[in-house]
Protein backbone atom coordinates (compact mmCIF):
# COMPACT_ATOMS: atom_id res chain seq x y z
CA UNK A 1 25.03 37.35 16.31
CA UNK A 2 25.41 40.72 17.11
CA UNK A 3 22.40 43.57 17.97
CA UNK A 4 21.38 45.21 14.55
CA UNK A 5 18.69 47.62 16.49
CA UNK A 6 18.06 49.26 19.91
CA UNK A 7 14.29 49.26 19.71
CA UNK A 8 13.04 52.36 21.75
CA UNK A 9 9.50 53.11 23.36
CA UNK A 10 7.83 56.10 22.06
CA UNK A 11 5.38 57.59 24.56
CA UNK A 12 6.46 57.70 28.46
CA UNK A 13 9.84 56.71 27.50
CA UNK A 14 11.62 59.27 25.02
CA UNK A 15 8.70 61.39 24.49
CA UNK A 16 7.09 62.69 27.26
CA UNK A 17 4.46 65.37 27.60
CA UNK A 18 7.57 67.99 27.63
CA UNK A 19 8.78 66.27 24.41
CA UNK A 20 11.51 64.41 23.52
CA UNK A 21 14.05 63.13 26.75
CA UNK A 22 16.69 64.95 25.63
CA UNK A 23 18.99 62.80 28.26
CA UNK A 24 17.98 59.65 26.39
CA UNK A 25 18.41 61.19 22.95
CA UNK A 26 22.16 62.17 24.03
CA UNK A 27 22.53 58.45 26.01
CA UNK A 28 20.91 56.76 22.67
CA UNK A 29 23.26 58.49 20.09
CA UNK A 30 26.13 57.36 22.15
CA UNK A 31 25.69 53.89 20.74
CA UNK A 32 26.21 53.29 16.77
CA UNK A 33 23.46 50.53 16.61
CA UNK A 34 20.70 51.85 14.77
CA UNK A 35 17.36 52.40 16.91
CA UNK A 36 13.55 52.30 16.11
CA UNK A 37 11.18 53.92 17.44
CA UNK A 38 8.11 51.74 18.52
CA UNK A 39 4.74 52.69 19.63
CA UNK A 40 0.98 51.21 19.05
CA UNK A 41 0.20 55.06 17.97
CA UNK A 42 -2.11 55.79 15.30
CA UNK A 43 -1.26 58.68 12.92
CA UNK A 44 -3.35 61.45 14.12
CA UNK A 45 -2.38 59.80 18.13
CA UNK A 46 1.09 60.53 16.74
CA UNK A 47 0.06 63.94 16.28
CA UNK A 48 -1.29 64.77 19.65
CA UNK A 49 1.45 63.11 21.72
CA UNK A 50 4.20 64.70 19.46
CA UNK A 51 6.04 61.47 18.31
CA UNK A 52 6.57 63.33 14.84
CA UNK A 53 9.87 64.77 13.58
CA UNK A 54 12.09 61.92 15.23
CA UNK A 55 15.45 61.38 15.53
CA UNK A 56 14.67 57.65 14.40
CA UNK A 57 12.50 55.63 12.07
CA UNK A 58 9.56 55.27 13.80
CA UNK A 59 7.67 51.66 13.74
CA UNK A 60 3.96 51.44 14.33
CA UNK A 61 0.97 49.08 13.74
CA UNK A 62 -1.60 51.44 14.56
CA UNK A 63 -3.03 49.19 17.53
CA UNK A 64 -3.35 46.53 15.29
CA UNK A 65 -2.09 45.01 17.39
CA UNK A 66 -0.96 46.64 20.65
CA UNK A 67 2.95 45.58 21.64
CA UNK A 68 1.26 44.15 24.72
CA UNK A 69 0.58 41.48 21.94
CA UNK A 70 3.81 39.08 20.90
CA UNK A 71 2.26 39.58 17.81
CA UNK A 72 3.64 43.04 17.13
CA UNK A 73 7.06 41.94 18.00
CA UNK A 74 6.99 39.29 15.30
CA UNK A 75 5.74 42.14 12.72
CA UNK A 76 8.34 44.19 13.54
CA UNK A 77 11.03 41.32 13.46
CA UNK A 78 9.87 40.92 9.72
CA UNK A 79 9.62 44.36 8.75
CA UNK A 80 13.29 45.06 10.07
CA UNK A 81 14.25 41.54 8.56
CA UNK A 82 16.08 40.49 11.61
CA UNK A 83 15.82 37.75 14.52
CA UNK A 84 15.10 38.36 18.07
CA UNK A 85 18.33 37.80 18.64
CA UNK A 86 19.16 41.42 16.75
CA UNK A 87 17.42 43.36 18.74
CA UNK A 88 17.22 44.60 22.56
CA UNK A 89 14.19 46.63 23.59
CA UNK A 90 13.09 49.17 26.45
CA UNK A 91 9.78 50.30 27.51
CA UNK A 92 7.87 51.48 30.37
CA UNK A 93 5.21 49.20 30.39
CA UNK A 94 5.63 46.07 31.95
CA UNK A 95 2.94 44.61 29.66
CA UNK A 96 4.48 45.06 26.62
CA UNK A 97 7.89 44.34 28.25
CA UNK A 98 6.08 40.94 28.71
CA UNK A 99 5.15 40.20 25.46
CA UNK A 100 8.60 41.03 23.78
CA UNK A 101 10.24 38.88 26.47
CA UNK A 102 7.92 35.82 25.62
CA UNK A 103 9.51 35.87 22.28
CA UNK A 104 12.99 35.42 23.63
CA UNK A 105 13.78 39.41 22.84
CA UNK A 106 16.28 40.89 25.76
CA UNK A 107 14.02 43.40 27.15
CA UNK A 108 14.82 46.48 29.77
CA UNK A 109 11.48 47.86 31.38
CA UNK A 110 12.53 51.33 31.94
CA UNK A 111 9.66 53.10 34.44
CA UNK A 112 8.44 56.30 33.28
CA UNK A 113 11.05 58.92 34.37
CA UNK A 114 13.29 56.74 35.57
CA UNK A 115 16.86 57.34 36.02
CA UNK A 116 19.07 56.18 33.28
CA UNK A 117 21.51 54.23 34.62
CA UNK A 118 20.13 51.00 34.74
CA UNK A 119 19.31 51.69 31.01
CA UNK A 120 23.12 52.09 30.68
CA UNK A 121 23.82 49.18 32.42
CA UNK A 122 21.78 47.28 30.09
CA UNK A 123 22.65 48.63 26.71
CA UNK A 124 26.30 48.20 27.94
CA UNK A 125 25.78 44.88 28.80
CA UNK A 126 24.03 44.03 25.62
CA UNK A 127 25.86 46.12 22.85
C-alpha cells in the first residue's frame, strides 16, 4: 500500500512566528504525495498564528480533540478516507507524535527548528 498523504504539523513546524518555513515548503513540494496540514487550531487561533492562505488543505478539529488524543488521528483517517498505512506524519510535539504512533501511523517528531535532514531521511525512507 503505498503513502496517499504526508500529513504536516501546522504551528512550530511549517509555520513559525516568522511564517511559513520556507525550507520545508521547498523540501515538501519536492515530493508528489499530497500533504495536509494538521493542527488542533481553532478558526480565529488560525488567525493569530497565521496558518491561513496555505500551500495545503489544512485539517483541524478545533481542539475537539487535541492530536495529543489518538482520537484525532482516527478522524482524520476517515475524513481523508484512507488507512494508517497511507499516511506518514511529522510534528514537533512528542505528545502528539505519541498518539499518532499508538495507532500504528509512521511518525517523524521533528523538534521545533530543527534541521531538515533527518526529515529527509524519513520521507525518503517512507515515500
Amino acid at each position: 500500500m503505498s503513502i496517499q498523504y504526508i500529513l504536516v504539523d501546522a504551528w512550530n513546524t511549517l509555520v513559525t512566528e516568522d511564517g511559513i518555513n520556507n525550507q520545508m515548503l521547498s523540501l515538501l513540494n519536492q515530493y508528489e504525495t499530497r500533504k495536509v496540514i494538521v493542527t488542533n487550531a481553532t478558526e480565529e487561533e488560525k488567525i493569530k498564528f497565521g496558518i491561513t492562505e496555505m500551500p495545503y488543505p489544512v485539517f483541524s478539529l478545533a481542539h475537539q480533540p487535541n492530536k495529543t488524543d489518538p482520537i484525532y488521528f482516527t478522524r482524520l483517517l476517515s475524513y481523508l478516507s484512507v488507512t494508517y498505512k497511507e499516511v506518514i506524519y511529522f510534528d514537533h510535539n512528542p505528545k502528539a507524535c505519541e498518539a499518532a504512533i499508538s495507532l500504528g501511523i509512521k511518525t517523524h517528531f521533528h523538534s521545533k527548528g530543527a534541521n531538515l535532514i533527518h526529515l529527509v531521511a524519513f520521507l525518503d525512507k517512507y515515500l
